[in-house]
PDB file of N, CA and C in Angstrom:
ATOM      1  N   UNK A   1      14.381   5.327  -7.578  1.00  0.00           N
ATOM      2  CA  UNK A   1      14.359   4.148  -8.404  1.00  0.00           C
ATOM      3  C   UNK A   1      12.902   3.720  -8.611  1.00  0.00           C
ATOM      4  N   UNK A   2      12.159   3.476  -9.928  1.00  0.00           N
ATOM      5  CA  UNK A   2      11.359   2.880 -10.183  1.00  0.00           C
ATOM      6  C   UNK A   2      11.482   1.565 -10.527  1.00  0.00           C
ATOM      7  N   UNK A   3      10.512   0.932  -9.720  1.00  0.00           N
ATOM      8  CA  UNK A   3      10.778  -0.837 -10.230  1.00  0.00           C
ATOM      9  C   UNK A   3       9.303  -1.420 -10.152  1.00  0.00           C
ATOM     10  N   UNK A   4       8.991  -1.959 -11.267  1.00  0.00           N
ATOM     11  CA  UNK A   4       7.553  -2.800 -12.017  1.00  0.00           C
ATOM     12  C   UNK A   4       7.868  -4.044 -11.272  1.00  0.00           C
ATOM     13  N   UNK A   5       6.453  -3.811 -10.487  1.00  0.00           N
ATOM     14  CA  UNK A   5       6.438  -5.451  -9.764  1.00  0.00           C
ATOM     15  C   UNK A   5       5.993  -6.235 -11.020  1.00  0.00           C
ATOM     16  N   UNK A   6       6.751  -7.836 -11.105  1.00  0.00           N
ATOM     17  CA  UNK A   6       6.433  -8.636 -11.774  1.00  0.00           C
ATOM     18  C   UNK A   6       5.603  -9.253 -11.803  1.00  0.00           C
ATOM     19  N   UNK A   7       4.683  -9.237 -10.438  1.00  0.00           N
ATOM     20  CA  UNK A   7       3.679  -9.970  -9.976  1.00  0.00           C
ATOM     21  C   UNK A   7       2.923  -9.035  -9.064  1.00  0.00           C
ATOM     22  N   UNK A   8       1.809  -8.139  -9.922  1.00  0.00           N
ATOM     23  CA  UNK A   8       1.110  -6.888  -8.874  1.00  0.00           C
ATOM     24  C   UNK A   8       0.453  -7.588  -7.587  1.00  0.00           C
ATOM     25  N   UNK A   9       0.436  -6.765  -6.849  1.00  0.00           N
ATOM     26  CA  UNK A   9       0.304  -7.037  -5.418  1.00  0.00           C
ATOM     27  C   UNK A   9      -0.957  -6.333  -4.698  1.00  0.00           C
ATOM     28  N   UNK A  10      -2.009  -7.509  -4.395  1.00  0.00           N
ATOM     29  CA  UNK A  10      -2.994  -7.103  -3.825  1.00  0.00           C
ATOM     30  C   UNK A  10      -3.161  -6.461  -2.460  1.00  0.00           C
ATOM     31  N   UNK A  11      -3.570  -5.225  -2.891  1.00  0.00           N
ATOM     32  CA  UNK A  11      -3.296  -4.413  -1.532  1.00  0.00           C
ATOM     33  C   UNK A  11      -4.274  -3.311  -1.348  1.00  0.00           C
ATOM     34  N   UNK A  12      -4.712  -2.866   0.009  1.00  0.00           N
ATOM     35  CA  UNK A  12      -5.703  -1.962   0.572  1.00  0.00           C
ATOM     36  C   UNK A  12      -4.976  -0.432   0.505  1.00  0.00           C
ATOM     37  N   UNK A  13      -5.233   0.517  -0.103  1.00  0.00           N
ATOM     38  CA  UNK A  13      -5.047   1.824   0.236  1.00  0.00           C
ATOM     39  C   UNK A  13      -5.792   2.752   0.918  1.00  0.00           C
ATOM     40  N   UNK A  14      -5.730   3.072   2.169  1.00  0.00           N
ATOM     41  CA  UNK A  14      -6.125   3.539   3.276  1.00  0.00           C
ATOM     42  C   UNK A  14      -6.843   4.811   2.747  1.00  0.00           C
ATOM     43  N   UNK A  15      -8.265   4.809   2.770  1.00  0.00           N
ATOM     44  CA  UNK A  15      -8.739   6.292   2.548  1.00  0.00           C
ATOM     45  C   UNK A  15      -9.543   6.096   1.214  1.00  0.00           C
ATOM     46  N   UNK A  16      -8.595   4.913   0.032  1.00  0.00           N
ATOM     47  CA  UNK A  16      -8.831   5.091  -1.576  1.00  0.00           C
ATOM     48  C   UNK A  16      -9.582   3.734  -1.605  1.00  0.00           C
ATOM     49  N   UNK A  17      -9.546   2.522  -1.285  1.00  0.00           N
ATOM     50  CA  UNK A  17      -9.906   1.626  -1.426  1.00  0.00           C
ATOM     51  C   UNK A  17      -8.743   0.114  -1.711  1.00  0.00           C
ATOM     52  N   UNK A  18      -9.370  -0.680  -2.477  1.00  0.00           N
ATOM     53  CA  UNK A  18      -8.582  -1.954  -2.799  1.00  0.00           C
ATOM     54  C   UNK A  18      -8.196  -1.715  -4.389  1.00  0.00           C
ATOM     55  N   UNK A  19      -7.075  -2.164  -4.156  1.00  0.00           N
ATOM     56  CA  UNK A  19      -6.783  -2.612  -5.799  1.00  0.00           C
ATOM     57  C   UNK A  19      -4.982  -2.988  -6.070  1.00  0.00           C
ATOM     58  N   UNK A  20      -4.760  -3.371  -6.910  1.00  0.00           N
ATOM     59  CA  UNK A  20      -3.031  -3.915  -7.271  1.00  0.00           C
ATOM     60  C   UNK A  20      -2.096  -3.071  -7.490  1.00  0.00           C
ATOM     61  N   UNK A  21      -1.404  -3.215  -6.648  1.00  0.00           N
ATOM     62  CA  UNK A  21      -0.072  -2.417  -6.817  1.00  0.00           C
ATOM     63  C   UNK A  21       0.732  -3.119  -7.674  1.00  0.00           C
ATOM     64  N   UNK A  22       1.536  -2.008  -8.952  1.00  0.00           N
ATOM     65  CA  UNK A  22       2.070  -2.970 -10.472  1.00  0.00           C
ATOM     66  C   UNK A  22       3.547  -2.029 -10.123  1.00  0.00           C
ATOM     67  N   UNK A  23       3.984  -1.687  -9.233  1.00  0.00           N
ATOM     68  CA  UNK A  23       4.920  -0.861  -9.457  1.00  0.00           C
ATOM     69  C   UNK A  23       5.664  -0.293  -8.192  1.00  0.00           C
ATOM     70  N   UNK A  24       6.567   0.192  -7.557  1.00  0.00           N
ATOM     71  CA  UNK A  24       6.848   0.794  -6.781  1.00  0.00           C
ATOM     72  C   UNK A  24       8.224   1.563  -6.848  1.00  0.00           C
ATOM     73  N   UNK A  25       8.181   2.668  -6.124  1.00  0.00           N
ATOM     74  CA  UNK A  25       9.167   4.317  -6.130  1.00  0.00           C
ATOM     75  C   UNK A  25       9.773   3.923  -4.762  1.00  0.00           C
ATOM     76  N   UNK A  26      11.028   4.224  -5.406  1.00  0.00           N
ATOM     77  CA  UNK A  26      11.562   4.146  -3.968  1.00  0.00           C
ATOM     78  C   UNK A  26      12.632   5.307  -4.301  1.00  0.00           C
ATOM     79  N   UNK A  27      12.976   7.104  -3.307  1.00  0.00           N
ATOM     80  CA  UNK A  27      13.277   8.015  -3.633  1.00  0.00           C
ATOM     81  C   UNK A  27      14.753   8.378  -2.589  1.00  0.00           C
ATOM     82  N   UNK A  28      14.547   6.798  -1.833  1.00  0.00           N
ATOM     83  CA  UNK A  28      15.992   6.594  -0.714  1.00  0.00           C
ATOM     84  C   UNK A  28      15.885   7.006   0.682  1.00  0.00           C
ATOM     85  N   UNK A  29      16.834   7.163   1.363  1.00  0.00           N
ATOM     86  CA  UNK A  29      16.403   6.444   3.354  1.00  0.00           C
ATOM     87  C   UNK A  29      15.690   7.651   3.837  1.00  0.00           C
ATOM     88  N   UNK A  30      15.496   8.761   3.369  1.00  0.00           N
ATOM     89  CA  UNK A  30      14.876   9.918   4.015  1.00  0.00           C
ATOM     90  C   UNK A  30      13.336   9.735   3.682  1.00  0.00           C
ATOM     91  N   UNK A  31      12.364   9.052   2.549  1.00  0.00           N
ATOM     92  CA  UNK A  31      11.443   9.272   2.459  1.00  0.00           C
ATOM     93  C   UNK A  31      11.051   7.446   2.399  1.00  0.00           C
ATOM     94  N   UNK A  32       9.328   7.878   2.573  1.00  0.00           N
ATOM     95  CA  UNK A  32       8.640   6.285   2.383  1.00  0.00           C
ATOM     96  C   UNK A  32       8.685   6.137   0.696  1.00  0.00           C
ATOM     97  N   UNK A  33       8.268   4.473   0.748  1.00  0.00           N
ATOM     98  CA  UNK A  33       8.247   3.743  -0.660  1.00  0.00           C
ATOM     99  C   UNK A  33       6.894   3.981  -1.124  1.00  0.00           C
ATOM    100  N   UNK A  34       6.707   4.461  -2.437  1.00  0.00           N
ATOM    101  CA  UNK A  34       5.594   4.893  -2.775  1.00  0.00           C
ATOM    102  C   UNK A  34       4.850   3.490  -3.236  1.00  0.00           C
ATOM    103  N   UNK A  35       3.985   3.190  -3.539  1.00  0.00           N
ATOM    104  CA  UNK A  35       3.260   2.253  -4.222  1.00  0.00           C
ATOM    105  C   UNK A  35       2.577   2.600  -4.939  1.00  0.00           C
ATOM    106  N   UNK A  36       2.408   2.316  -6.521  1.00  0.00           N
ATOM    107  CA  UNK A  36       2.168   2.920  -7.490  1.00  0.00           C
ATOM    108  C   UNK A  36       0.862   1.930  -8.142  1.00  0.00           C
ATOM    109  N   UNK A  37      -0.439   2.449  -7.770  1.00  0.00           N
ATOM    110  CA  UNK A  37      -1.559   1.331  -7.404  1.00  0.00           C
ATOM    111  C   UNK A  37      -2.607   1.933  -8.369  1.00  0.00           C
ATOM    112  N   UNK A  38      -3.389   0.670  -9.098  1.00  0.00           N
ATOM    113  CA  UNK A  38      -5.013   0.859  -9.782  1.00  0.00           C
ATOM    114  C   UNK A  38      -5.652   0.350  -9.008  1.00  0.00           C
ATOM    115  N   UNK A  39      -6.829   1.493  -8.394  1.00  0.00           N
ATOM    116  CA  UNK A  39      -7.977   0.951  -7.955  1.00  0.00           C
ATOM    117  C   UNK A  39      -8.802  -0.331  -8.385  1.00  0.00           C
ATOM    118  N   UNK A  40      -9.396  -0.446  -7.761  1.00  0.00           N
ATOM    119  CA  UNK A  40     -10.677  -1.749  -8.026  1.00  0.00           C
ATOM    120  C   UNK A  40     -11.742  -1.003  -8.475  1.00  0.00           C
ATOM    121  N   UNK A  41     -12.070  -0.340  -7.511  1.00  0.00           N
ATOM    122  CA  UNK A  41     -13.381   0.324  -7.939  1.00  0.00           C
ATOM    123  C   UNK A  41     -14.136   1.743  -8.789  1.00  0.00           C
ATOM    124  N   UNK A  42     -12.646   2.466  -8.596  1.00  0.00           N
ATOM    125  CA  UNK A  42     -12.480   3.691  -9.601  1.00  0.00           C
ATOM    126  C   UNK A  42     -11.747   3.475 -11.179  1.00  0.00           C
ATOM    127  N   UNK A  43     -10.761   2.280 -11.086  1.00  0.00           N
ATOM    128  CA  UNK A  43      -9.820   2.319 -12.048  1.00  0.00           C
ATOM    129  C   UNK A  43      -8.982   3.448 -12.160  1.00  0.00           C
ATOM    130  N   UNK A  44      -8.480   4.434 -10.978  1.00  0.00           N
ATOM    131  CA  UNK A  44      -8.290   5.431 -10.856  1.00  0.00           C
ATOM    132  C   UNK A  44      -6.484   5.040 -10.503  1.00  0.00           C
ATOM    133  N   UNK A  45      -5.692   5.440 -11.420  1.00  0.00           N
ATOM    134  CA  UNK A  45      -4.016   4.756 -10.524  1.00  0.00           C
ATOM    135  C   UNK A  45      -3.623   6.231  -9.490  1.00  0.00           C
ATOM    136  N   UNK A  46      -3.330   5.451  -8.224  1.00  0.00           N
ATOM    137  CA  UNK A  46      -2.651   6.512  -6.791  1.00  0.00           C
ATOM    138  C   UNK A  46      -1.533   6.118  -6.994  1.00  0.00           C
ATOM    139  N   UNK A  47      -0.304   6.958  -6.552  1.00  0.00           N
ATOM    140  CA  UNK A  47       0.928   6.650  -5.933  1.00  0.00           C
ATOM    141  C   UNK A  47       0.936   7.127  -4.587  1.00  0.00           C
ATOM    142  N   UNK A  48       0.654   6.105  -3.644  1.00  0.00           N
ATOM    143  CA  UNK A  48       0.256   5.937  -2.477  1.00  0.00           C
ATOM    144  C   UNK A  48       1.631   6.150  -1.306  1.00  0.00           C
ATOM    145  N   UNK A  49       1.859   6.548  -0.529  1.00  0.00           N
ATOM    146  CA  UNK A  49       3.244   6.232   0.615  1.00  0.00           C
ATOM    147  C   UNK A  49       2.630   5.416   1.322  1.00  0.00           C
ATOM    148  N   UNK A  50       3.521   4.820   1.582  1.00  0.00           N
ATOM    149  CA  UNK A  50       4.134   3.338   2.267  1.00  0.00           C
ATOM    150  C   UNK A  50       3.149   3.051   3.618  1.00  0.00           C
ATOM    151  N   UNK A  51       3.103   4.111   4.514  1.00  0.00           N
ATOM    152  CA  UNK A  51       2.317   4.184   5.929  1.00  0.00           C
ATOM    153  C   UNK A  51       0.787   4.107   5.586  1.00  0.00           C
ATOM    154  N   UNK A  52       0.124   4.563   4.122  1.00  0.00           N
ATOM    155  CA  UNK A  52      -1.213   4.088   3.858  1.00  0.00           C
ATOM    156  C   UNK A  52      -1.427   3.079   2.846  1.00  0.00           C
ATOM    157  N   UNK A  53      -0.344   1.984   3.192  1.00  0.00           N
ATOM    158  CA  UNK A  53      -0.772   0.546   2.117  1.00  0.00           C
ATOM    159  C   UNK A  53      -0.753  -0.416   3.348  1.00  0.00           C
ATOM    160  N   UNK A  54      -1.667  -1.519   2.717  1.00  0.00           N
ATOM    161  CA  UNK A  54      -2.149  -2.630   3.932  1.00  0.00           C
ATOM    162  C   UNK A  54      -2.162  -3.786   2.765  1.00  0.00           C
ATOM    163  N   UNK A  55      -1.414  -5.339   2.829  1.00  0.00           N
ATOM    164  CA  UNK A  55      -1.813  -6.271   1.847  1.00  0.00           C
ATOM    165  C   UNK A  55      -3.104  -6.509   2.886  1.00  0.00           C
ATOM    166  N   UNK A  56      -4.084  -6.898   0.915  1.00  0.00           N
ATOM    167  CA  UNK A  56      -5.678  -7.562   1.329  1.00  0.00           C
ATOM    168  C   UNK A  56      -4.906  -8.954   2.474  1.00  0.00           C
ATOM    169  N   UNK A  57      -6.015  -9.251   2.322  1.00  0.00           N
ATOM    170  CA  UNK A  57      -6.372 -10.590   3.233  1.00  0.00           C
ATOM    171  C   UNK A  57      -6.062 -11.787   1.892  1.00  0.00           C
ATOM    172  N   UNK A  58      -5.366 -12.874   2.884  1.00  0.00           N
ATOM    173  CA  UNK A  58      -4.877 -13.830   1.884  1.00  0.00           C
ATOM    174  C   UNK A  58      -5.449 -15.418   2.626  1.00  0.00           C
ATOM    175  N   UNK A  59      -6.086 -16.072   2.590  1.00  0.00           N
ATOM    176  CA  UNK A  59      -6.347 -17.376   3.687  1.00  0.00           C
ATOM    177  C   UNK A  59      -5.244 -18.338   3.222  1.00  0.00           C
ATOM    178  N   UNK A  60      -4.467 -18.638   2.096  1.00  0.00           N
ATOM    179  CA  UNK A  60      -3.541 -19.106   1.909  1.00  0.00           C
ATOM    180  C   UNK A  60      -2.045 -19.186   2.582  1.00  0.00           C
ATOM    181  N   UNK A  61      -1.864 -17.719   2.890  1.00  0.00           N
ATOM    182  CA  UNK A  61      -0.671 -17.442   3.653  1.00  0.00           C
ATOM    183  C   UNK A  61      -1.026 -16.814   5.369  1.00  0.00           C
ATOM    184  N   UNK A  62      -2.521 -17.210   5.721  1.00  0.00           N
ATOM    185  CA  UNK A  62      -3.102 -16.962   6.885  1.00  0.00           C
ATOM    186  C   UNK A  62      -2.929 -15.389   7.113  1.00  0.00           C
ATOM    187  N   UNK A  63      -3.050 -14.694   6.288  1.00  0.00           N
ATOM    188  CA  UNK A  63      -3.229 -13.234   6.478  1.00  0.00           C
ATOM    189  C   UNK A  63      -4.909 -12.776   6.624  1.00  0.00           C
ATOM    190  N   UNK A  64      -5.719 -12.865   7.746  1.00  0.00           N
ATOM    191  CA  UNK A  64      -6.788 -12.759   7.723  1.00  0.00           C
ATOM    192  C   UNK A  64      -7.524 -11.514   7.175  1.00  0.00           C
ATOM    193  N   UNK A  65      -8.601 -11.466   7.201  1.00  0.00           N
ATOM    194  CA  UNK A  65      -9.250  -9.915   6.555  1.00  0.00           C
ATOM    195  C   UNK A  65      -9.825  -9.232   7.939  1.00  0.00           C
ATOM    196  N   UNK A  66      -9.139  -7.701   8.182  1.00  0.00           N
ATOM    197  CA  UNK A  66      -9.542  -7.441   9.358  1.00  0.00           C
ATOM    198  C   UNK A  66     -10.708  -6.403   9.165  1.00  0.00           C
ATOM    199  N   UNK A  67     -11.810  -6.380  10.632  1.00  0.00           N
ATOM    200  CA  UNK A  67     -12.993  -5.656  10.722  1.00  0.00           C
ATOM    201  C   UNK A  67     -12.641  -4.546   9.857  1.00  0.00           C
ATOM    202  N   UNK A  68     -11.933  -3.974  10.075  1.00  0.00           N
ATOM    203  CA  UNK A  68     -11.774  -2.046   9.956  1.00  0.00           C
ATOM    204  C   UNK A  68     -10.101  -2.188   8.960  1.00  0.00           C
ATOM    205  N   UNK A  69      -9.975  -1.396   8.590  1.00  0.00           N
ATOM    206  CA  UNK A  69      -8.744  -0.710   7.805  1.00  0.00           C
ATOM    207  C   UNK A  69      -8.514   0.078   8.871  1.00  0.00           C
ATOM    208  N   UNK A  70      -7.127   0.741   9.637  1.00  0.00           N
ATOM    209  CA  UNK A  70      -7.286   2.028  10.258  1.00  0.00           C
ATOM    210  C   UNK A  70      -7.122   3.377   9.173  1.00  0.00           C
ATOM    211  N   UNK A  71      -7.476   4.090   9.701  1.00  0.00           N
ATOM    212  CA  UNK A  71      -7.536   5.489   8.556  1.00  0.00           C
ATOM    213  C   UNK A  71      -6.834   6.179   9.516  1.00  0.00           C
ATOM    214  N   UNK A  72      -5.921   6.016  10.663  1.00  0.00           N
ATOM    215  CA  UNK A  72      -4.981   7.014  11.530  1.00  0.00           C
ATOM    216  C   UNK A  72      -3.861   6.350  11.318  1.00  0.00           C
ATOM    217  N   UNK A  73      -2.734   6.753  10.501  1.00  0.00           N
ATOM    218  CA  UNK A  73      -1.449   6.220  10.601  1.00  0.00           C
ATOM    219  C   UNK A  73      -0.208   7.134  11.719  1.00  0.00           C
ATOM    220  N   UNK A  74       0.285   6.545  12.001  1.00  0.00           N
ATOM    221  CA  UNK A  74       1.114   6.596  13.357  1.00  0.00           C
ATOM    222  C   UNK A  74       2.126   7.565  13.029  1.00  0.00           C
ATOM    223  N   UNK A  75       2.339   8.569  13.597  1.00  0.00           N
ATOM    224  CA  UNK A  75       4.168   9.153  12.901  1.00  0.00           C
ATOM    225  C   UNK A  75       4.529   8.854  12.974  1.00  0.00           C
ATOM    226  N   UNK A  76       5.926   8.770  11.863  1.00  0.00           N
ATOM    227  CA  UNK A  76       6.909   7.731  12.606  1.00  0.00           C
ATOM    228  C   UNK A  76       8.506   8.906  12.565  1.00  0.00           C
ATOM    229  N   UNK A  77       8.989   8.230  13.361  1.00  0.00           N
ATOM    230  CA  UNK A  77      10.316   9.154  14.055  1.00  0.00           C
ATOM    231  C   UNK A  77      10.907   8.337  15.059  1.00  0.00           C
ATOM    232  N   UNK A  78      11.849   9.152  15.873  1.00  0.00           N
ATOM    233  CA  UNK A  78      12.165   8.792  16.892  1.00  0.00           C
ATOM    234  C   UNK A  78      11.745   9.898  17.681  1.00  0.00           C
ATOM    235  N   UNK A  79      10.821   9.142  19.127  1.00  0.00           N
ATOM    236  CA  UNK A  79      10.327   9.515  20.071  1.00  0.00           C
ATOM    237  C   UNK A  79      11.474  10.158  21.046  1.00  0.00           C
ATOM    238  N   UNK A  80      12.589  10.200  20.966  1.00  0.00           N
ATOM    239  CA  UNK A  80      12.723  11.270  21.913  1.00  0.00           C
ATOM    240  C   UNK A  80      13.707  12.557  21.621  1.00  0.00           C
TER     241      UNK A  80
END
């Protein structure tokens, strides 16, 4: 399912930089939600998975801006 956010969403892509996500893929329970994002600084659009998007920093909704982005995302599964 593709669905156009109505209201793009400021967000960090791990590796690519900052810029608004206008869109998002969702391909059902086996895979991540893609985020379908224009850079800030390339103007370059990624369709990003889910484990390398971070929302920016917001002081309104107390979402602070942190030192570092991590650039190691976690596997995810079940551990045993």
């Amino acid at each position: 399912m593709f669905t156009q956010l109505t209201v793009p969403l400021p967000v960090h892509v791990i590796d690519k930089g900052a810029g608004l996500a206008f869109a998002m893929i969702d391909y059902g329970p086996e895979h991540n939600l893609i985020w379908v994002t224009a850079l800030d600084d390339s103007g370059e659009i990624w369709c990003a998975p889910n484990p390398k998007v971070r929302m920016q920093a917001n002081w309104t909704t107390g979402r602070v801006k942190r030192d570092r982005i991590e650039t190691e995302v976690e596997p995810q599964g079940d551990d045993s």
